[in-house]
PDB file of N, CA and C in Angstrom:
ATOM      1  N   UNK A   1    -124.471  90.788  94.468  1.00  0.00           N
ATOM      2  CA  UNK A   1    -124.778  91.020  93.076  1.00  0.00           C
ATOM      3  C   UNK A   1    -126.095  91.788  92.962  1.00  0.00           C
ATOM      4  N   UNK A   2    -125.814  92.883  92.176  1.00  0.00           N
ATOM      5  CA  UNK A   2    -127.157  93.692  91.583  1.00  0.00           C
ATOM      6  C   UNK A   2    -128.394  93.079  91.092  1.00  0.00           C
ATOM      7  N   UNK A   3    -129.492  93.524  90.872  1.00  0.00           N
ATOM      8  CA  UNK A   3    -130.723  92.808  90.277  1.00  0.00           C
ATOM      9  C   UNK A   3    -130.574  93.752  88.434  1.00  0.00           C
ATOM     10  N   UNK A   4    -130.812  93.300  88.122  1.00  0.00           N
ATOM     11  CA  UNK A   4    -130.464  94.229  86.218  1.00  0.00           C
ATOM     12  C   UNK A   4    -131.631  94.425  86.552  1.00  0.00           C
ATOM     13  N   UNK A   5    -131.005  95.838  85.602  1.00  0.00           N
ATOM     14  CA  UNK A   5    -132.320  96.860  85.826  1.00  0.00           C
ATOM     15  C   UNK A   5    -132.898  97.061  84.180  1.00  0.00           C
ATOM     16  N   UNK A   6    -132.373  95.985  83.197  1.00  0.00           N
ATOM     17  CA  UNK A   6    -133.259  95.666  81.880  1.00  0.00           C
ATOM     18  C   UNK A   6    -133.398  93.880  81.728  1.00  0.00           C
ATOM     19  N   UNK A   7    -134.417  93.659  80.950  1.00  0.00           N
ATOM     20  CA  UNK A   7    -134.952  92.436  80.693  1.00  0.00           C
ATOM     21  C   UNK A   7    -135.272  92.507  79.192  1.00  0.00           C
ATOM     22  N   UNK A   8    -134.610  91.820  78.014  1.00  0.00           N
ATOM     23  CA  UNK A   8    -135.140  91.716  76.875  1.00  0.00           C
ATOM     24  C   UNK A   8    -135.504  90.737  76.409  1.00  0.00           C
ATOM     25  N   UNK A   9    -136.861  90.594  76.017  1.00  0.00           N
ATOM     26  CA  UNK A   9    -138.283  89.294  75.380  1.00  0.00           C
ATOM     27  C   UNK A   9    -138.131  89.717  74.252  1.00  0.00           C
ATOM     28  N   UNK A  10    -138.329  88.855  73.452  1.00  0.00           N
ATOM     29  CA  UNK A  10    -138.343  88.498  71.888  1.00  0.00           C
ATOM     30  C   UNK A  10    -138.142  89.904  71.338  1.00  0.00           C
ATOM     31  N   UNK A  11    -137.233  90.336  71.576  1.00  0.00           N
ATOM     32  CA  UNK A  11    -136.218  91.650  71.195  1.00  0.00           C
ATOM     33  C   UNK A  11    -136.539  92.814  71.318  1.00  0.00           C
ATOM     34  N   UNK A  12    -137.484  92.728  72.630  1.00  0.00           N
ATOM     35  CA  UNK A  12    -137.933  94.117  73.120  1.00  0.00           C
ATOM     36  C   UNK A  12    -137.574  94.516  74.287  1.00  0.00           C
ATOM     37  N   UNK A  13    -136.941  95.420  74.778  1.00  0.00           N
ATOM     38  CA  UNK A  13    -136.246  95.779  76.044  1.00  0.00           C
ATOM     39  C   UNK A  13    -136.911  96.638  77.096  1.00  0.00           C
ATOM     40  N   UNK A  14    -137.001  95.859  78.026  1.00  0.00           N
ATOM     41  CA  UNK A  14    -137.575  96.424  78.787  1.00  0.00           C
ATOM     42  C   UNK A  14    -137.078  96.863  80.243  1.00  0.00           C
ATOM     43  N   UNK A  15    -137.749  98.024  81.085  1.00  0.00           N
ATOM     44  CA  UNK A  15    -136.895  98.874  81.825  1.00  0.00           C
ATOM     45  C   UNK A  15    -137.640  98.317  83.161  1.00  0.00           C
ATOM     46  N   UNK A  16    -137.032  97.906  84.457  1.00  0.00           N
ATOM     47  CA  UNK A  16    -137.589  97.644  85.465  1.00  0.00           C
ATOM     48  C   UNK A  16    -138.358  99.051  86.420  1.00  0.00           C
ATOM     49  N   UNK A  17    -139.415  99.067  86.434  1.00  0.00           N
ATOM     50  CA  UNK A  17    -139.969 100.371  87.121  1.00  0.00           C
ATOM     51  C   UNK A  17    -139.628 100.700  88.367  1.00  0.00           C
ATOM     52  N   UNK A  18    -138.953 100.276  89.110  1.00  0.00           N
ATOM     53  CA  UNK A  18    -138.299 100.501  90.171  1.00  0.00           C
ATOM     54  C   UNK A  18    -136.806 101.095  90.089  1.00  0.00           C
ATOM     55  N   UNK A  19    -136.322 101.016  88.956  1.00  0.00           N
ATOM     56  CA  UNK A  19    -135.150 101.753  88.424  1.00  0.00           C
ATOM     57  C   UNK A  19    -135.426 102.755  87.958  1.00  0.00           C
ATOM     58  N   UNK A  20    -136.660 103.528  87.578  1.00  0.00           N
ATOM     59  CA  UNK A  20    -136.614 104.877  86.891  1.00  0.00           C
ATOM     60  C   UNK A  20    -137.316 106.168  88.025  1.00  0.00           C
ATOM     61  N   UNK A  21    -137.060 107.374  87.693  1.00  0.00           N
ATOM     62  CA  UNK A  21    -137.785 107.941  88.590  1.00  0.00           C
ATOM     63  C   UNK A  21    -139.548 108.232  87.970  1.00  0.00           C
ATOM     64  N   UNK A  22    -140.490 107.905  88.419  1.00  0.00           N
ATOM     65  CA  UNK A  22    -141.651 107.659  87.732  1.00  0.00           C
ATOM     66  C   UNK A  22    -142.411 108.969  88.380  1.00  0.00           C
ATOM     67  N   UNK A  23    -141.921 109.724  89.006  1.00  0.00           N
ATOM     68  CA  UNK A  23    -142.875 110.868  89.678  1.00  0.00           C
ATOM     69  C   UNK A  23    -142.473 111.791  88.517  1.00  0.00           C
ATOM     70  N   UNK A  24    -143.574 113.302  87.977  1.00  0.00           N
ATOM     71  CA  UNK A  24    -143.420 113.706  87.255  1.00  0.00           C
ATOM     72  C   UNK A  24    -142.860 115.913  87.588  1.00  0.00           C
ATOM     73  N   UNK A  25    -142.675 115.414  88.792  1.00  0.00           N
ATOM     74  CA  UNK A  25    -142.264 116.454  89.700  1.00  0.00           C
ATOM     75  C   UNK A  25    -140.939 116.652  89.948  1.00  0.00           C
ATOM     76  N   UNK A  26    -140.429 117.648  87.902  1.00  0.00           N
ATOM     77  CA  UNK A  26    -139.136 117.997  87.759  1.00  0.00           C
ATOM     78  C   UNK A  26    -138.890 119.164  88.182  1.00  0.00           C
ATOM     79  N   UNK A  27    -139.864 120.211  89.398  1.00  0.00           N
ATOM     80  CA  UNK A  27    -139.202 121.271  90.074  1.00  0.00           C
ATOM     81  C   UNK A  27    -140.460 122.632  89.450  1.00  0.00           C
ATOM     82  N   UNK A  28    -140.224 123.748  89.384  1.00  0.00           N
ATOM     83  CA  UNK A  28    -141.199 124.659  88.796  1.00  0.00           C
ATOM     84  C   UNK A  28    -141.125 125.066  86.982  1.00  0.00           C
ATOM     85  N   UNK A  29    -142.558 124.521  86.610  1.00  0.00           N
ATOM     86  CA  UNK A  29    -142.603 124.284  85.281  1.00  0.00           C
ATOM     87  C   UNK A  29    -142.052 125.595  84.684  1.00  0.00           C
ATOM     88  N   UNK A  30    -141.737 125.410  83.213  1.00  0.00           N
ATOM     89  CA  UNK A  30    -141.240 127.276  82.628  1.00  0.00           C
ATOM     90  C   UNK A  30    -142.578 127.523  82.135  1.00  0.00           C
ATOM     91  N   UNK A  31    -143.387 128.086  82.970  1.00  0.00           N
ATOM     92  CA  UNK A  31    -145.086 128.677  82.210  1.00  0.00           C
ATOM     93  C   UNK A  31    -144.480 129.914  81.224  1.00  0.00           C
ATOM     94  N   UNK A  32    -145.020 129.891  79.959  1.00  0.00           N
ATOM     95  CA  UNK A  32    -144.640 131.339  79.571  1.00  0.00           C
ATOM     96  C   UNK A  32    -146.050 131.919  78.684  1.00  0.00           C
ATOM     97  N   UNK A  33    -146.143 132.974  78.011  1.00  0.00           N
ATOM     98  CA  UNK A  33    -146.936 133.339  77.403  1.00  0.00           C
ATOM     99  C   UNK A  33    -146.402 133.321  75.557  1.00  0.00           C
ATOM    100  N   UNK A  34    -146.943 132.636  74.825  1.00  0.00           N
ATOM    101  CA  UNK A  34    -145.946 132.290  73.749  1.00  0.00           C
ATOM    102  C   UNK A  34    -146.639 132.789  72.393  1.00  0.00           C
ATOM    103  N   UNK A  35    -146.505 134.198  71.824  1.00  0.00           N
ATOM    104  CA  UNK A  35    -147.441 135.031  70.900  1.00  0.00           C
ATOM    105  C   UNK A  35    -146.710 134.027  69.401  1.00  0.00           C
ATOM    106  N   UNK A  36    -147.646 133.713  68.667  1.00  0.00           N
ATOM    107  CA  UNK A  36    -147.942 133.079  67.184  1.00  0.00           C
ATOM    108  C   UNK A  36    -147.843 133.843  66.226  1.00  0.00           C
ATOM    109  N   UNK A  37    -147.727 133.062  64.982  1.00  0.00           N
ATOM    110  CA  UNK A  37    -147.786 134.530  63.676  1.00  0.00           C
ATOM    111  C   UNK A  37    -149.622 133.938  63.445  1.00  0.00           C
ATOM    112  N   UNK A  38    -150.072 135.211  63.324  1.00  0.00           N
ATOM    113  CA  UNK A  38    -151.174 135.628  62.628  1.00  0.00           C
ATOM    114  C   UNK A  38    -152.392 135.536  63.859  1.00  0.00           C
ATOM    115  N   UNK A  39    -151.481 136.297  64.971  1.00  0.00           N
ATOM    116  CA  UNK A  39    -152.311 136.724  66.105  1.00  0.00           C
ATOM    117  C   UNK A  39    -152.860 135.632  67.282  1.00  0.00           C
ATOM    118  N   UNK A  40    -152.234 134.545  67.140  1.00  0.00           N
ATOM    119  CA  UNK A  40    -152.436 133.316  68.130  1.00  0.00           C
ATOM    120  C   UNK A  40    -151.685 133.979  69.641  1.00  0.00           C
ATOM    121  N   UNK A  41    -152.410 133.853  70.705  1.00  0.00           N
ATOM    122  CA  UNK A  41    -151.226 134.420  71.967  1.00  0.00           C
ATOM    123  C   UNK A  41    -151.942 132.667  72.665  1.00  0.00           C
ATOM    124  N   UNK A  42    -150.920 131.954  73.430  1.00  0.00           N
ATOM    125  CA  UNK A  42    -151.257 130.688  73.982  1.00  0.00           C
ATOM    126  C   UNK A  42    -150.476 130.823  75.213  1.00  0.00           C
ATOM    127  N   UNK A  43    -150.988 130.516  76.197  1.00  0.00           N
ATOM    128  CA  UNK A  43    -150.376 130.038  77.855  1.00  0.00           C
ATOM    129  C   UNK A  43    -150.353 128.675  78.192  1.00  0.00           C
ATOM    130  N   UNK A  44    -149.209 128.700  78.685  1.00  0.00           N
ATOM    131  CA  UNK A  44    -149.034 127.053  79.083  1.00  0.00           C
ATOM    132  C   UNK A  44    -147.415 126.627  79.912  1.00  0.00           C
ATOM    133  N   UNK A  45    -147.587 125.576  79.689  1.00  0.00           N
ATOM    134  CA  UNK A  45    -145.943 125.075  80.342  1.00  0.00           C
ATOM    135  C   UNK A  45    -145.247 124.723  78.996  1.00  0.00           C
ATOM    136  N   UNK A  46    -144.026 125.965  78.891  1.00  0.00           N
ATOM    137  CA  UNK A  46    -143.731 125.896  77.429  1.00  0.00           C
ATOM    138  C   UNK A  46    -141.969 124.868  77.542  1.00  0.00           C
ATOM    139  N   UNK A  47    -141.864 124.404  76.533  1.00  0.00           N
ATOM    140  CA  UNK A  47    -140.234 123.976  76.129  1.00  0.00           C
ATOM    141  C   UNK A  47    -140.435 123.914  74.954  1.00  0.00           C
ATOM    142  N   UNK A  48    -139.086 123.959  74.256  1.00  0.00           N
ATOM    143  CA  UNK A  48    -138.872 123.725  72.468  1.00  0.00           C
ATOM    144  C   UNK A  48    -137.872 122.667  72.381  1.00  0.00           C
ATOM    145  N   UNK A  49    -138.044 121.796  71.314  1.00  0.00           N
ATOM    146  CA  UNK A  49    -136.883 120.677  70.857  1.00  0.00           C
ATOM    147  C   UNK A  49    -136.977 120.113  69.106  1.00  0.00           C
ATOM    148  N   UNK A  50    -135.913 120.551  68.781  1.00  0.00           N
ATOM    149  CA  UNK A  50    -136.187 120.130  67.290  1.00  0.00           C
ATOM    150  C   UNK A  50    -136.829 120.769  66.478  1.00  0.00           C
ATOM    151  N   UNK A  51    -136.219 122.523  66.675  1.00  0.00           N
ATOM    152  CA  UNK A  51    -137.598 123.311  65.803  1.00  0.00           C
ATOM    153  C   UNK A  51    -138.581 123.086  66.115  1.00  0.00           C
ATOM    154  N   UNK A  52    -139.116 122.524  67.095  1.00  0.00           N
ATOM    155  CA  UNK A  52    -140.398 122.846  67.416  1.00  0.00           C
ATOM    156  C   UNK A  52    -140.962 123.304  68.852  1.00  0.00           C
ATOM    157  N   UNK A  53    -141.696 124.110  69.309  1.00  0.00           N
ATOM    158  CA  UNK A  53    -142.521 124.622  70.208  1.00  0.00           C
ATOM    159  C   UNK A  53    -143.554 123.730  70.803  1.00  0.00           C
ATOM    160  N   UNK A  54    -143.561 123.542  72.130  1.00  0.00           N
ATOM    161  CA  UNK A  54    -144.826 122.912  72.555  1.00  0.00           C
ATOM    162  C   UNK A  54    -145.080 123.652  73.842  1.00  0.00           C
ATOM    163  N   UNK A  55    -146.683 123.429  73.696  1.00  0.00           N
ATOM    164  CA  UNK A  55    -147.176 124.130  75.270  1.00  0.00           C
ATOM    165  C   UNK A  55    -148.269 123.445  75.878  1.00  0.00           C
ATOM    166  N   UNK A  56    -147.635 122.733  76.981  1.00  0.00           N
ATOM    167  CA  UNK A  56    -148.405 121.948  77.156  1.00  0.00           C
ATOM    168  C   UNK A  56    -149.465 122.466  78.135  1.00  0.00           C
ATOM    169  N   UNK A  57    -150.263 121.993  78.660  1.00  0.00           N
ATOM    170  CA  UNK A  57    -151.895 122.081  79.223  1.00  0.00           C
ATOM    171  C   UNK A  57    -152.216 123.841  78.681  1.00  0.00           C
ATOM    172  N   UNK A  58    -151.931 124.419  77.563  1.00  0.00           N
ATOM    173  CA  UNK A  58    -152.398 124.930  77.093  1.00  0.00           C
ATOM    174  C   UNK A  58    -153.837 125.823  77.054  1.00  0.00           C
ATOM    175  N   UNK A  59    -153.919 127.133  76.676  1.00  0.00           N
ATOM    176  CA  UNK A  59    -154.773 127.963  76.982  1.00  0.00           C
ATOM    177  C   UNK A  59    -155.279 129.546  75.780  1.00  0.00           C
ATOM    178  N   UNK A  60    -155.604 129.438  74.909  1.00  0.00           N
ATOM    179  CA  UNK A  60    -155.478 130.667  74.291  1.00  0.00           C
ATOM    180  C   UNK A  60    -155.968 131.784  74.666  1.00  0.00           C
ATOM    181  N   UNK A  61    -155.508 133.192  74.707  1.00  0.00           N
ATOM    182  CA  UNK A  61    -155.671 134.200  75.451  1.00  0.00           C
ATOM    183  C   UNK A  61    -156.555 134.816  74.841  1.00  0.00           C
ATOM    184  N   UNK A  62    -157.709 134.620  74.518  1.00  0.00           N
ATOM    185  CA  UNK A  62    -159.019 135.413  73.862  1.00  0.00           C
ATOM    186  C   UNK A  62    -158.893 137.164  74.154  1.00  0.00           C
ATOM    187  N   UNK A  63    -158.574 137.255  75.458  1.00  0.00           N
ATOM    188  CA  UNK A  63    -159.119 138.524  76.106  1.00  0.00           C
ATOM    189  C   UNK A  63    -158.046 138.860  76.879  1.00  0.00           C
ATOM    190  N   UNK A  64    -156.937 139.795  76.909  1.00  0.00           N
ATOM    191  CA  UNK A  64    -155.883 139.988  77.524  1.00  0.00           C
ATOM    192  C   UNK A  64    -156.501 140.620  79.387  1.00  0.00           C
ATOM    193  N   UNK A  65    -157.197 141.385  79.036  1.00  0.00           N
ATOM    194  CA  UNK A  65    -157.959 141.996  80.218  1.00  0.00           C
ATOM    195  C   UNK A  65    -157.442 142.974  81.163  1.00  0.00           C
ATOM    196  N   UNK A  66    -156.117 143.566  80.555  1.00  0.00           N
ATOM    197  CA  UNK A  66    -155.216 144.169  81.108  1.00  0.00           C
ATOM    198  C   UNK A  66    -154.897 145.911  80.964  1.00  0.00           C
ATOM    199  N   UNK A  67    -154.437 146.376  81.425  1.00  0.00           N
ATOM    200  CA  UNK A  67    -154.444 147.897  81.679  1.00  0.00           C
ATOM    201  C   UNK A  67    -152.615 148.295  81.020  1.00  0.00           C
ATOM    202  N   UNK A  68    -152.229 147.126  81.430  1.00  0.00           N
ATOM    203  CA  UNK A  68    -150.459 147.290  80.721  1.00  0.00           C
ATOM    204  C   UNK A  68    -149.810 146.237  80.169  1.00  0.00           C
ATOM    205  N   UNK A  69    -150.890 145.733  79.674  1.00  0.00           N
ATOM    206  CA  UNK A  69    -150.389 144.103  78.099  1.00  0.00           C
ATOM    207  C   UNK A  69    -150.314 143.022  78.794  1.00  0.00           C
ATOM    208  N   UNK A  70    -149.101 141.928  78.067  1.00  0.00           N
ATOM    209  CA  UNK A  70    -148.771 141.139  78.427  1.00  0.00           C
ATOM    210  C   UNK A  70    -148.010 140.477  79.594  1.00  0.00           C
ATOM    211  N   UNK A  71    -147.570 142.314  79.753  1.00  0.00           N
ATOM    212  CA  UNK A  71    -146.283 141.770  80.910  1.00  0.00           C
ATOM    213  C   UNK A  71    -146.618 141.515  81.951  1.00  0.00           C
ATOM    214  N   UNK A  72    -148.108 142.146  82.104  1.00  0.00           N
ATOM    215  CA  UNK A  72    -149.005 142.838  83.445  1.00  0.00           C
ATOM    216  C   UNK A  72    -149.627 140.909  83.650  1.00  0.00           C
ATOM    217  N   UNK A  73    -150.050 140.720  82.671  1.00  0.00           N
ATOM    218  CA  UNK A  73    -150.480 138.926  82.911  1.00  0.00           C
ATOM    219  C   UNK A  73    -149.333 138.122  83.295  1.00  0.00           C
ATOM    220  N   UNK A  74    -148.327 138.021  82.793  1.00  0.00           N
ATOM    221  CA  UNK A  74    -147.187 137.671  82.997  1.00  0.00           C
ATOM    222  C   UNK A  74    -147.102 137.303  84.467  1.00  0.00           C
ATOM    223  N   UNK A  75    -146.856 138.840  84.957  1.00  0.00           N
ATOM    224  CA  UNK A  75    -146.352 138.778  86.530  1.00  0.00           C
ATOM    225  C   UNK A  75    -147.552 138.932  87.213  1.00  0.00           C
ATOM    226  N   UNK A  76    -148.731 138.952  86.905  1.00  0.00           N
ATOM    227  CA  UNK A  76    -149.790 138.510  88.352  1.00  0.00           C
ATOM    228  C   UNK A  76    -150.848 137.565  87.583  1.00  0.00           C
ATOM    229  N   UNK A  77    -150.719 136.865  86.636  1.00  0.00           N
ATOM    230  CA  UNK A  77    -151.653 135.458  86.420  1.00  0.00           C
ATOM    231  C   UNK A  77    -153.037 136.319  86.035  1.00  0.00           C
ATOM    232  N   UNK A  78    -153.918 135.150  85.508  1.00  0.00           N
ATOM    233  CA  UNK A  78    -155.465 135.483  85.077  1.00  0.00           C
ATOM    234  C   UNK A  78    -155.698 136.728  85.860  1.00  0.00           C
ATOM    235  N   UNK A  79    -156.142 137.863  85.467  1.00  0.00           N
ATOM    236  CA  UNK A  79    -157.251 139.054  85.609  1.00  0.00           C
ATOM    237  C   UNK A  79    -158.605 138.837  85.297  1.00  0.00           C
ATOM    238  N   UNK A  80    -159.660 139.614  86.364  1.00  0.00           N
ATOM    239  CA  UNK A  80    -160.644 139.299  86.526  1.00  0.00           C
ATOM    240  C   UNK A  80    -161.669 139.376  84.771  1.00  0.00           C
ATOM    241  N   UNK A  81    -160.518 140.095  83.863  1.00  0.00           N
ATOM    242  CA  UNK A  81    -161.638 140.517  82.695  1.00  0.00           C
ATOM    243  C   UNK A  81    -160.607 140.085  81.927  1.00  0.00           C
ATOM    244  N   UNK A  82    -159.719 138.566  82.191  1.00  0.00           N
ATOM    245  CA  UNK A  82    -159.096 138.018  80.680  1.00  0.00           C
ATOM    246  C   UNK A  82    -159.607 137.204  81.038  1.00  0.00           C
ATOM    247  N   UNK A  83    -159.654 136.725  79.461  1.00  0.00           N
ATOM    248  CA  UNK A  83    -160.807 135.530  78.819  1.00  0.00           C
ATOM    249  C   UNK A  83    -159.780 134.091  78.025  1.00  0.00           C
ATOM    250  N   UNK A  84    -159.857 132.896  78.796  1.00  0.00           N
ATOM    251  CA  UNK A  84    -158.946 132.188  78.323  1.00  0.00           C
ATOM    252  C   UNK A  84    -159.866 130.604  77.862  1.00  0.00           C
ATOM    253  N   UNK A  85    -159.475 130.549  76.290  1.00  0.00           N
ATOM    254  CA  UNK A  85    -160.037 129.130  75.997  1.00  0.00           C
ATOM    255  C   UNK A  85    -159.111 128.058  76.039  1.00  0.00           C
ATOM    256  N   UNK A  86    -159.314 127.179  77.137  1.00  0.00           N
ATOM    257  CA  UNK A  86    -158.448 125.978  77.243  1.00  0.00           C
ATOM    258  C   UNK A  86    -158.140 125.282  76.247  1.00  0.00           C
ATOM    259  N   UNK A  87    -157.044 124.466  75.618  1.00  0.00           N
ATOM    260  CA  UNK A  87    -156.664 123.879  74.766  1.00  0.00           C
ATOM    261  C   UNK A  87    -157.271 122.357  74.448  1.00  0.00           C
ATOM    262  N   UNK A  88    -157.152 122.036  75.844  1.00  0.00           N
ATOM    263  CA  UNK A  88    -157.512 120.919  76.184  1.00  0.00           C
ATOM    264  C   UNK A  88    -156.225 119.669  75.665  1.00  0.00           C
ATOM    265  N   UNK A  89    -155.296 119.993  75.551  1.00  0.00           N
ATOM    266  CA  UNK A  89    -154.030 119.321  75.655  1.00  0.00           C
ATOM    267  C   UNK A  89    -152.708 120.150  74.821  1.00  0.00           C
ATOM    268  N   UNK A  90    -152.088 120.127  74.307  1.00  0.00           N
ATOM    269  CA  UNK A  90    -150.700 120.721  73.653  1.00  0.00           C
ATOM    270  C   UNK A  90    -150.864 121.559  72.287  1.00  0.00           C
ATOM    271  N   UNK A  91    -150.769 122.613  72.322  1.00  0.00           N
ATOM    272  CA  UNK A  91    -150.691 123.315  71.372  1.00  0.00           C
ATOM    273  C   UNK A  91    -148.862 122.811  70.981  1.00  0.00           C
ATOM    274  N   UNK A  92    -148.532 122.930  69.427  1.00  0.00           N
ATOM    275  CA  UNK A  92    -147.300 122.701  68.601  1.00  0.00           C
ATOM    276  C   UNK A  92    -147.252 123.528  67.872  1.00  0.00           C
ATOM    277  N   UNK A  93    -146.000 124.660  67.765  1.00  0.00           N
ATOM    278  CA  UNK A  93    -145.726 125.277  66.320  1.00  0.00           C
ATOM    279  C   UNK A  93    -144.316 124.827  65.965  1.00  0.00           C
ATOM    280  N   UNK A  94    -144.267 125.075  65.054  1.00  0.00           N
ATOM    281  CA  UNK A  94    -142.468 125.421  64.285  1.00  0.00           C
ATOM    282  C   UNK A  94    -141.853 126.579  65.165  1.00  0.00           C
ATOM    283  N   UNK A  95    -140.788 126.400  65.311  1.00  0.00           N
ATOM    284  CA  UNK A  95    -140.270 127.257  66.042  1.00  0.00           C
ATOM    285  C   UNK A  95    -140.327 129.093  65.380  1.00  0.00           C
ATOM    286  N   UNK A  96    -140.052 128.566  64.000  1.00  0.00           N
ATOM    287  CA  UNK A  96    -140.695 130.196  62.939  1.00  0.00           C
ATOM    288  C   UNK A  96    -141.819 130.657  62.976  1.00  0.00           C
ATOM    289  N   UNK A  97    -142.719 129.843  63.661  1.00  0.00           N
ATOM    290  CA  UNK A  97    -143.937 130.865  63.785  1.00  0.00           C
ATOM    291  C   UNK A  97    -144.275 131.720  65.009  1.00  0.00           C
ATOM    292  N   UNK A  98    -143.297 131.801  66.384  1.00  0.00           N
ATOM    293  CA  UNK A  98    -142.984 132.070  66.893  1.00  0.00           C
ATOM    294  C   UNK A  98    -142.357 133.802  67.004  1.00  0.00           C
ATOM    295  N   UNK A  99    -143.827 134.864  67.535  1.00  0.00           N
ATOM    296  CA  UNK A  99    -142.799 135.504  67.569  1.00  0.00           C
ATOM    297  C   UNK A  99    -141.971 136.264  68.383  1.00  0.00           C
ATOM    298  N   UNK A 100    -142.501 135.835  69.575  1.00  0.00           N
ATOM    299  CA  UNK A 100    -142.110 135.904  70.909  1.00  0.00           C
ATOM    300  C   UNK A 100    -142.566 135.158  71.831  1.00  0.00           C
ATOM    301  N   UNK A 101    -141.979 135.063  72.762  1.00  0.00           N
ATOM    302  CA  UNK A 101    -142.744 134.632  74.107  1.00  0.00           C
ATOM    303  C   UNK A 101    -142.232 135.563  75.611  1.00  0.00           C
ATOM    304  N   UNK A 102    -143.181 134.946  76.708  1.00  0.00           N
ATOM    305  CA  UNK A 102    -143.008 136.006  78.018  1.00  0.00           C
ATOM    306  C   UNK A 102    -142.716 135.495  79.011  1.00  0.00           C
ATOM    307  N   UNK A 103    -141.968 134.889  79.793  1.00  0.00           N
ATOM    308  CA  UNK A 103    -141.580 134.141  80.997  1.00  0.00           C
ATOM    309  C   UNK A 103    -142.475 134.731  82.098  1.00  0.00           C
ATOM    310  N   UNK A 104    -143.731 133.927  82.417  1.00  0.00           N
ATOM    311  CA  UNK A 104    -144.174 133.980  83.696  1.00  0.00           C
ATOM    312  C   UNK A 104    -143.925 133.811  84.608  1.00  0.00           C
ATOM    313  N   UNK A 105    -144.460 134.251  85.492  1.00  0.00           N
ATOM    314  CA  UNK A 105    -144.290 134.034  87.606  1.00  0.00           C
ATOM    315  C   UNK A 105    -145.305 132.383  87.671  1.00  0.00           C
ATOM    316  N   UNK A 106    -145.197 131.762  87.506  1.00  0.00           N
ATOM    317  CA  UNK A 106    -145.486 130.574  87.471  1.00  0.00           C
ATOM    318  C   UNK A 106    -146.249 130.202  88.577  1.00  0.00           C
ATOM    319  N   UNK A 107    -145.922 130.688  89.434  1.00  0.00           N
ATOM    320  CA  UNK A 107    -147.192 130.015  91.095  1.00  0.00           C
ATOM    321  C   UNK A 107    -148.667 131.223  90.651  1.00  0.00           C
ATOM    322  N   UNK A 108    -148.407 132.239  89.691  1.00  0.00           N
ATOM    323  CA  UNK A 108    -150.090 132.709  89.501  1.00  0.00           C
ATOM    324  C   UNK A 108    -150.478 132.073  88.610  1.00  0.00           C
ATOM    325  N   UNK A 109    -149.820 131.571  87.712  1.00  0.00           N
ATOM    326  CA  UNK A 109    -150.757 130.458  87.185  1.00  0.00           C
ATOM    327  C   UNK A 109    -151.428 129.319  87.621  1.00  0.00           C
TER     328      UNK A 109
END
């Protein structure tokens, strides 16, 4: 016979931690570059759910620093003359304020 892998106390259910996978190492994050309405550009580890946008460990791109835009950051990570202010946790928009984003090479970040 199995050990149950829930336990419920005065009607709260609870999950045995040895039943879940608790490491947070789901494979290579989707880093992208994710441009805002009214000139916001933010870097981070992006996903959307529910109309909404999140980017997590977050970064705003002050200073592109580049010779050929976004795409040029994109595929080789920080340049010596872009200027990035950390978020310091999750930037959130609506998915409408959104008006593009850029799929990065993810190991230069």
């Amino acid at each position: 016979m199995s050990e149950p892998k829930t336990l419920m106390v005065n009607d709260v259910k609870y999950v045995r931690e040895d039943s879940i996978n608790t490491q947070n190492d789901s494979g290579p994050k989707d880093i992208r570059i994710v441009v805002l309405q009214r000139g916001w550009v933010v870097v981070g580890e992006y996903r959307s759910e529910n109309g909404q946008v999140f980017v997590e460990n977050a970064s705003v791109i002050r200073r592109w620093g580049t010779a050929e835009g976004l795409g040029e950051l994109a595929k080789k990570g920080r340049l010596p003359n872009t200027v990035l202010d950390k978020c310091n946790g999750t930037v959130q928009a609506n998915d409408l304020a959104v008006v593009m984003t850029v799929k990065c090479e993810a190991s230069k970040w």
